[in-house]
N, C-alpha and C. Protein backbone atom coordinates (compact mmCIF):
# COMPACT_ATOMS: atom_id res chain seq x y z
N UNK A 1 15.47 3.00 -7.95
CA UNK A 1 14.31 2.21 -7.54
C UNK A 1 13.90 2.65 -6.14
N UNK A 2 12.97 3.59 -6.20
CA UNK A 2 12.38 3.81 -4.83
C UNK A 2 11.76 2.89 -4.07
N UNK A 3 11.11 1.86 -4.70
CA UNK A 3 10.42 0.69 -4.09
C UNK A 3 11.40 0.33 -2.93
N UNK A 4 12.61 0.08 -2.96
CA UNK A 4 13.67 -0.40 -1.80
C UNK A 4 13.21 0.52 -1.11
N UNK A 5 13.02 1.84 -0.89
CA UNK A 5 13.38 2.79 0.13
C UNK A 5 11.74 2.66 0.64
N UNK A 6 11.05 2.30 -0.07
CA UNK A 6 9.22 2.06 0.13
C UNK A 6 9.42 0.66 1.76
N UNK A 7 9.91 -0.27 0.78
CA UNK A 7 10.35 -1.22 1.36
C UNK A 7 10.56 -1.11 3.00
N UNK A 8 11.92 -0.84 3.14
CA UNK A 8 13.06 -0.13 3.94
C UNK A 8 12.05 0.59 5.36
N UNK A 9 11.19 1.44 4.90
CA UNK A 9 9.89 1.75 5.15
C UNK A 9 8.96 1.35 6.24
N UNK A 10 8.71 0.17 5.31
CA UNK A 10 7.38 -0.52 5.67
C UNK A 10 7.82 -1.44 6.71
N UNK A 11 8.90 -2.24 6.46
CA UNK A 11 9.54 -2.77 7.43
C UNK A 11 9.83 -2.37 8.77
N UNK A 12 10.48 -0.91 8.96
CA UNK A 12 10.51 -0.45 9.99
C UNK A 12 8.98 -0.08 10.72
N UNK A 13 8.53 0.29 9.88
CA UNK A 13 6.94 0.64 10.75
C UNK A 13 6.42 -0.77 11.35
N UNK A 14 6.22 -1.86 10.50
CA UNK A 14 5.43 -3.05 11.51
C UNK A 14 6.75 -3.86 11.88
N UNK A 15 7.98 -3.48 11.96
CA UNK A 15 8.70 -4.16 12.99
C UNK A 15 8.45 -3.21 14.20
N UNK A 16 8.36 -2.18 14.28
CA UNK A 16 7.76 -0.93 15.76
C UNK A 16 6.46 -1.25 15.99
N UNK A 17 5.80 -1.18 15.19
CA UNK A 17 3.87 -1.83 15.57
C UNK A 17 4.18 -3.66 16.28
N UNK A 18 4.74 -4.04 15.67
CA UNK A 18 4.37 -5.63 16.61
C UNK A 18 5.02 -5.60 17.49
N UNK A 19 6.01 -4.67 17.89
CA UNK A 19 6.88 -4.28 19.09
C UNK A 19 5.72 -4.07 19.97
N UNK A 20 4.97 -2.91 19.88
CA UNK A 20 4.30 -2.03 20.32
C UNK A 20 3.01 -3.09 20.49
N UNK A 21 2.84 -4.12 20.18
CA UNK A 21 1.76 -5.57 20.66
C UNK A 21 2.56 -7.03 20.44
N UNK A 22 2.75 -6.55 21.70
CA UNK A 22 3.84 -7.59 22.60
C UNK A 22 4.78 -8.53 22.07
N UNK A 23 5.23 -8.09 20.95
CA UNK A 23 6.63 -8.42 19.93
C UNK A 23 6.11 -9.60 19.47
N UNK A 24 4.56 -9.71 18.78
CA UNK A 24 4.42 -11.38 17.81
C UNK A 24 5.23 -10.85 16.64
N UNK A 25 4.97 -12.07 16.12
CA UNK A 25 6.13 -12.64 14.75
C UNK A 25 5.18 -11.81 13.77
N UNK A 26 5.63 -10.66 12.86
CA UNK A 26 4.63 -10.22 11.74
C UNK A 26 4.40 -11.68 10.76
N UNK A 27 3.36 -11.85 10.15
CA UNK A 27 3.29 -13.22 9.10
C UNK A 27 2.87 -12.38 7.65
N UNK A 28 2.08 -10.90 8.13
CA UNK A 28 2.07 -10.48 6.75
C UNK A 28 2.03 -9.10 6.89
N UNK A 29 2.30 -8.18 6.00
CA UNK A 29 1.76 -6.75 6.16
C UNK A 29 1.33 -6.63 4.63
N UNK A 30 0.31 -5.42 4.44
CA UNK A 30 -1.17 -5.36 4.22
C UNK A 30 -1.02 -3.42 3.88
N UNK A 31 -0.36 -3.95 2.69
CA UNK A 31 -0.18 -2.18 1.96
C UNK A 31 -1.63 -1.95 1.33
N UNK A 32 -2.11 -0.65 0.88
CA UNK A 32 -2.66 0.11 -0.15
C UNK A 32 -2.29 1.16 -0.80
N UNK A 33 -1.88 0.55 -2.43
CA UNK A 33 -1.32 1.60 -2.95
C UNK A 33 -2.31 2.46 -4.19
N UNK A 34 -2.70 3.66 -4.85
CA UNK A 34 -2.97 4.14 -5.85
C UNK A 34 -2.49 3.66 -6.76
N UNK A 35 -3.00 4.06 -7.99
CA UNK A 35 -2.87 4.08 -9.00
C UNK A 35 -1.95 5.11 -9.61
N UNK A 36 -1.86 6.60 -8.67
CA UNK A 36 -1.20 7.88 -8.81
C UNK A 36 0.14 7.79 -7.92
N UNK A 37 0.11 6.53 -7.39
CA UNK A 37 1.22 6.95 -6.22
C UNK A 37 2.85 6.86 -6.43
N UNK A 38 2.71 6.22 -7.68
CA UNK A 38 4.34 5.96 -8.68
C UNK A 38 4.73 4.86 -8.28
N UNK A 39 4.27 4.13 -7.55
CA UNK A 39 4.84 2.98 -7.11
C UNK A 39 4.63 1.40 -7.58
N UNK A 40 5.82 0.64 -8.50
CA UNK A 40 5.26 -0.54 -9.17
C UNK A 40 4.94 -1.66 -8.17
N UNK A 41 4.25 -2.55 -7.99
CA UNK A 41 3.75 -3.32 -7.49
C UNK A 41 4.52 -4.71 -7.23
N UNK A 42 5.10 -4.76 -8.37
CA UNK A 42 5.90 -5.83 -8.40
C UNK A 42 7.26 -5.73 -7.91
N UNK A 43 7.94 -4.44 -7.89
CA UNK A 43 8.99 -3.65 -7.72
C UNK A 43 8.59 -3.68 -6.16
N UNK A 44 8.19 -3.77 -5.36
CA UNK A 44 8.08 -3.54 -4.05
C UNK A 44 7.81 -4.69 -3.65
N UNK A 45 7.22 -5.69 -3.92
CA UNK A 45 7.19 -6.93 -3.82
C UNK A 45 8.35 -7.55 -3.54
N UNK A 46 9.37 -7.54 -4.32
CA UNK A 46 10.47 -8.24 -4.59
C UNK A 46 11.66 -7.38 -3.55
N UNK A 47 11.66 -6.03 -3.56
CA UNK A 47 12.55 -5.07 -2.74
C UNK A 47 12.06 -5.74 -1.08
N UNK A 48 10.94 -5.84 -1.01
CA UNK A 48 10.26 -5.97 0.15
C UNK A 48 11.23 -7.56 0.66
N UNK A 49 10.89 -8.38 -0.01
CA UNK A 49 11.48 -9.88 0.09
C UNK A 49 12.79 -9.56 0.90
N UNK A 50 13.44 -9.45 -0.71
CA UNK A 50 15.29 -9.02 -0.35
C UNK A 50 15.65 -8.21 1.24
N UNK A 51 14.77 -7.21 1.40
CA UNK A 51 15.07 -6.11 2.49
C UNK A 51 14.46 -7.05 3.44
N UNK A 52 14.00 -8.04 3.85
CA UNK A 52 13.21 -8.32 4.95
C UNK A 52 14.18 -9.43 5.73
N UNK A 53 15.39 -9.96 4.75
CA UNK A 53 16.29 -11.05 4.94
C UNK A 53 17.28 -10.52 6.36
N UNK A 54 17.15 -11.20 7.21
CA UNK A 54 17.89 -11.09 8.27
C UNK A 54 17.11 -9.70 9.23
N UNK A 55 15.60 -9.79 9.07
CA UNK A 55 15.31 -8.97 10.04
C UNK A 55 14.19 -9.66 10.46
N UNK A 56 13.09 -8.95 11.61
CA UNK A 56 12.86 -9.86 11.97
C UNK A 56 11.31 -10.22 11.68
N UNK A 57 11.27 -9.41 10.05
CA UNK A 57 9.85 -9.64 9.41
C UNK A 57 10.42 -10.68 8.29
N UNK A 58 11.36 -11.20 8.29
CA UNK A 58 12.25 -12.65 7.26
C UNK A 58 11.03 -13.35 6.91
N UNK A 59 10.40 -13.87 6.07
CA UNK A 59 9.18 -14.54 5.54
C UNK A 59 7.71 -14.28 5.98
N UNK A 60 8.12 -12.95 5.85
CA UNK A 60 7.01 -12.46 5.86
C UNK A 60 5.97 -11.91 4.92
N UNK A 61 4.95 -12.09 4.31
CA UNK A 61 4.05 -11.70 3.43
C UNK A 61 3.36 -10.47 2.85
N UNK A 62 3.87 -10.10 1.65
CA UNK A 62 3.48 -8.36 1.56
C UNK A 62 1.95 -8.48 0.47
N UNK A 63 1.20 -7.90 1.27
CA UNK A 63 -0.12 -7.95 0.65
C UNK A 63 -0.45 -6.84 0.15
N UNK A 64 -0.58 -6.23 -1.21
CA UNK A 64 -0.71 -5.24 -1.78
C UNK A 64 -2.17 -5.19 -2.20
N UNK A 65 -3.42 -4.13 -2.08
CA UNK A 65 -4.54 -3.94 -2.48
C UNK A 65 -4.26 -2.58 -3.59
N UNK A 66 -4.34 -2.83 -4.82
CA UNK A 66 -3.35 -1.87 -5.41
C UNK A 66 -5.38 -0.96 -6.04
N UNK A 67 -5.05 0.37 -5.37
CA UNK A 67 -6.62 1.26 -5.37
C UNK A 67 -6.94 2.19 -7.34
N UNK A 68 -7.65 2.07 -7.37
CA UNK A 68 -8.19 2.93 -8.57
C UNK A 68 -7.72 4.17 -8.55
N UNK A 69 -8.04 4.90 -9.59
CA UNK A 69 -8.22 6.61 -9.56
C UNK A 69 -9.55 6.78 -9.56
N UNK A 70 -10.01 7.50 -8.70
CA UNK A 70 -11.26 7.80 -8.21
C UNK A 70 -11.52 9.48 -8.34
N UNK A 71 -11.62 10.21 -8.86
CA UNK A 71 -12.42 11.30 -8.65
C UNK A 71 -14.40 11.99 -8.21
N UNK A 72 -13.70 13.21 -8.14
CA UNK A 72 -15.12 13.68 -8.00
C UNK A 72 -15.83 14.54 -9.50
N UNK A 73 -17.19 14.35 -9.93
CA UNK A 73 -17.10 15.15 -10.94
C UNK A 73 -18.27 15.97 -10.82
N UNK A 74 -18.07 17.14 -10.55
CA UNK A 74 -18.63 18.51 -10.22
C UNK A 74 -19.76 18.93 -10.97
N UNK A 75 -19.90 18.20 -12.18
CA UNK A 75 -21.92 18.21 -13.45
C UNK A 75 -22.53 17.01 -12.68
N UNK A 76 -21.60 15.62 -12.64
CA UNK A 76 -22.57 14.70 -12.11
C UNK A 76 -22.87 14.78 -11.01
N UNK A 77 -22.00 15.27 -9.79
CA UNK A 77 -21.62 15.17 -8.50
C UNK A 77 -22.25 13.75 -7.76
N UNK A 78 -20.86 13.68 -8.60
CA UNK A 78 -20.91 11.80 -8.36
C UNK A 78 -19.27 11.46 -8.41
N UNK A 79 -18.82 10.84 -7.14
CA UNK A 79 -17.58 9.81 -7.88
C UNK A 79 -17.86 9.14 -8.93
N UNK A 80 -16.58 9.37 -9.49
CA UNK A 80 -16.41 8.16 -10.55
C UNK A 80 -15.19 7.34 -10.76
N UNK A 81 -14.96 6.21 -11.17
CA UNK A 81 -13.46 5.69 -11.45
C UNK A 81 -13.08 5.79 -12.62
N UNK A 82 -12.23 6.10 -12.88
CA UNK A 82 -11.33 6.62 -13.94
C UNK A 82 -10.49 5.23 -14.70
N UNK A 83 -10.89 4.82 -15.73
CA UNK A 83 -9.72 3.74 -16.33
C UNK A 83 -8.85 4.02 -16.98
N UNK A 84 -8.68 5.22 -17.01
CA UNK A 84 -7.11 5.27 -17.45
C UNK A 84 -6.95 7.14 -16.99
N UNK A 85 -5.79 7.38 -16.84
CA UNK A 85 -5.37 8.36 -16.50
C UNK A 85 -5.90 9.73 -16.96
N UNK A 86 -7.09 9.77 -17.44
CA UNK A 86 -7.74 10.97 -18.05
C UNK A 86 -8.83 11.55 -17.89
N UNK A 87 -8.39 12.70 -16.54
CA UNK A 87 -9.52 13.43 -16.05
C UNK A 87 -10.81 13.88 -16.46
N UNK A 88 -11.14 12.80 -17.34
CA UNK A 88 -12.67 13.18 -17.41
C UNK A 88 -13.66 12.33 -17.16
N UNK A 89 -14.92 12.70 -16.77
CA UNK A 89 -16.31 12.00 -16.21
C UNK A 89 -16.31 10.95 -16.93
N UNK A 90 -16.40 9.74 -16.74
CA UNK A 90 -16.20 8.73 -17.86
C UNK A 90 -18.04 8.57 -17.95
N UNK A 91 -18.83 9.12 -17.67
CA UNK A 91 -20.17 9.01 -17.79
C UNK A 91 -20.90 10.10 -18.40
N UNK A 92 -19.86 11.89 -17.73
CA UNK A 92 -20.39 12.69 -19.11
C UNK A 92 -19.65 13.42 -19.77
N UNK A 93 -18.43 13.07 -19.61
CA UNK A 93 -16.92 13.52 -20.34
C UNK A 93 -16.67 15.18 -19.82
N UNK A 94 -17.45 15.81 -18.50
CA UNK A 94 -16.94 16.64 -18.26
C UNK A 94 -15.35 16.63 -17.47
N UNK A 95 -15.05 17.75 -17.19
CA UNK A 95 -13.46 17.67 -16.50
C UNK A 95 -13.96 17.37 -15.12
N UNK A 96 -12.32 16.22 -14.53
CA UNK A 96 -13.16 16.12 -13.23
C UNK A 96 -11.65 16.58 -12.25
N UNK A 97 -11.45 17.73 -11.77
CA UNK A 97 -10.37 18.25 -11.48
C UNK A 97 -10.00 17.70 -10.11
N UNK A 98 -10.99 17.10 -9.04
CA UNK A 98 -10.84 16.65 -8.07
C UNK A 98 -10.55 15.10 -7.59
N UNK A 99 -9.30 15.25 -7.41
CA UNK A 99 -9.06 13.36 -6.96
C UNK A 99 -9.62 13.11 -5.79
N UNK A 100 -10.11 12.54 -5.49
CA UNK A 100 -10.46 11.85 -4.57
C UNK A 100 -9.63 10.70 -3.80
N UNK A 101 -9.07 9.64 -4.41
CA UNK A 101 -8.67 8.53 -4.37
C UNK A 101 -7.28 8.07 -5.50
N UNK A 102 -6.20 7.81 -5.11
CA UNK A 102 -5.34 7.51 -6.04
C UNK A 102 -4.01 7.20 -6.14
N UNK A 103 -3.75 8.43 -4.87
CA UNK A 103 -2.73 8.37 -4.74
C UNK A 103 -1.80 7.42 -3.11
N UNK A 104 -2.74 7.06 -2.83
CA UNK A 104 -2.61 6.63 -1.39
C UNK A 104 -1.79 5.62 -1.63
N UNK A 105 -0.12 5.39 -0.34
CA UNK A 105 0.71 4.49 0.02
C UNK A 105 0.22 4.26 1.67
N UNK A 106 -0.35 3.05 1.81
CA UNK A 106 -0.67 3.33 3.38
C UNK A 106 -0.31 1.61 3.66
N UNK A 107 0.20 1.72 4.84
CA UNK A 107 0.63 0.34 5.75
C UNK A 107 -1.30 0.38 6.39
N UNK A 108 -2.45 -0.55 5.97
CA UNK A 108 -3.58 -0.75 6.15
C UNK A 108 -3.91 -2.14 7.31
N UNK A 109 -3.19 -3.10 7.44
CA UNK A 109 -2.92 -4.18 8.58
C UNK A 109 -1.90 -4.62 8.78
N UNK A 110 -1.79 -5.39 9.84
CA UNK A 110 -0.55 -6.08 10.21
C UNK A 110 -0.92 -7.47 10.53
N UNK A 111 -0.63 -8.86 10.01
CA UNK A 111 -1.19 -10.43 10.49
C UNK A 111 -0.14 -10.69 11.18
N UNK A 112 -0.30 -10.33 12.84
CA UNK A 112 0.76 -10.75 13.80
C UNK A 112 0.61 -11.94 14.68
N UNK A 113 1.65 -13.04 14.96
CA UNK A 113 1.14 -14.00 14.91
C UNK A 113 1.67 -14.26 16.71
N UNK A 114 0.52 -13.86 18.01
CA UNK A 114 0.80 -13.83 19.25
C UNK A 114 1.95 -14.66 19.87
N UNK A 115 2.16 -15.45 19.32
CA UNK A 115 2.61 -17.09 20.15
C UNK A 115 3.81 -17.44 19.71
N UNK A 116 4.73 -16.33 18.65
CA UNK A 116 6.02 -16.61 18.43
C UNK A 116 6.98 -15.22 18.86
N UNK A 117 7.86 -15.36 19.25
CA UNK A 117 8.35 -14.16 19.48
C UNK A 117 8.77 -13.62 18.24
N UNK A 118 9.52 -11.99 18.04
CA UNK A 118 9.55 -11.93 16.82
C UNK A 118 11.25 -12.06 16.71
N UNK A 119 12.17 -12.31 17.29
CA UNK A 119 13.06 -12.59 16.99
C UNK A 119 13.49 -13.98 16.57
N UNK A 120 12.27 -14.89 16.54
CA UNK A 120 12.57 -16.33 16.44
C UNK A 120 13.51 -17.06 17.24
């Protein structure tokens, strides 16, 4: 289960970011993941929980914006979104070889809360 090590991760980055603005209490962090990026949603959710126990993001809130597959398609030259995993124009069924959008794991905010320290 890579999600722990996703986890493991994410934790360390906005426990160093709210360091890095003047040590508030994180209340949530604020992922975006693809659709391409292998990563289950729910599986990181729950890794995230467990891994957060005794540090000093402990009830803290993991907000997942989970992103489309988005390509580009080179007849329409037009993005398009893709509903299911199959590279073609869903508007003129040509091949659309260029992703655009999909695969992205990104730490996108941090809800830090000024007025508590973060060690509680």
């Amino acid at each position: 289960m890579h999600e722990l090590s996703i986890a493991l991760s994410l934790i360390e980055l906005a426990t160093e970011r709210a360091q890095q603005a003047d040590g508030g209490r994180v209340e949530a962090v604020h992922v975006r993941i693809g659709a391409l990026a292998g990563v289950e949603a729910d599986a990181l959710r729950f890794s995230f929980e467990v891994a957060c126990r005794d540090t000093p993001l402990e009830g803290a809130r993991l907000i997942i914006e989970e992103t489309p597959i988005v390509v580009f398609c080179p007849r329409c030259q037009a993005e398009r979104t893709l509903q299911a995993p199959r590279f073609e124009c869903p508007a003129c069924g040509g091949p659309t070889p260029t992703l655009v959008r999909g695969r992205e794991l990104e730490l996108t905010a941090l809800e830090v809360q000024d007025d508590v320290p973060a060690d509680r």
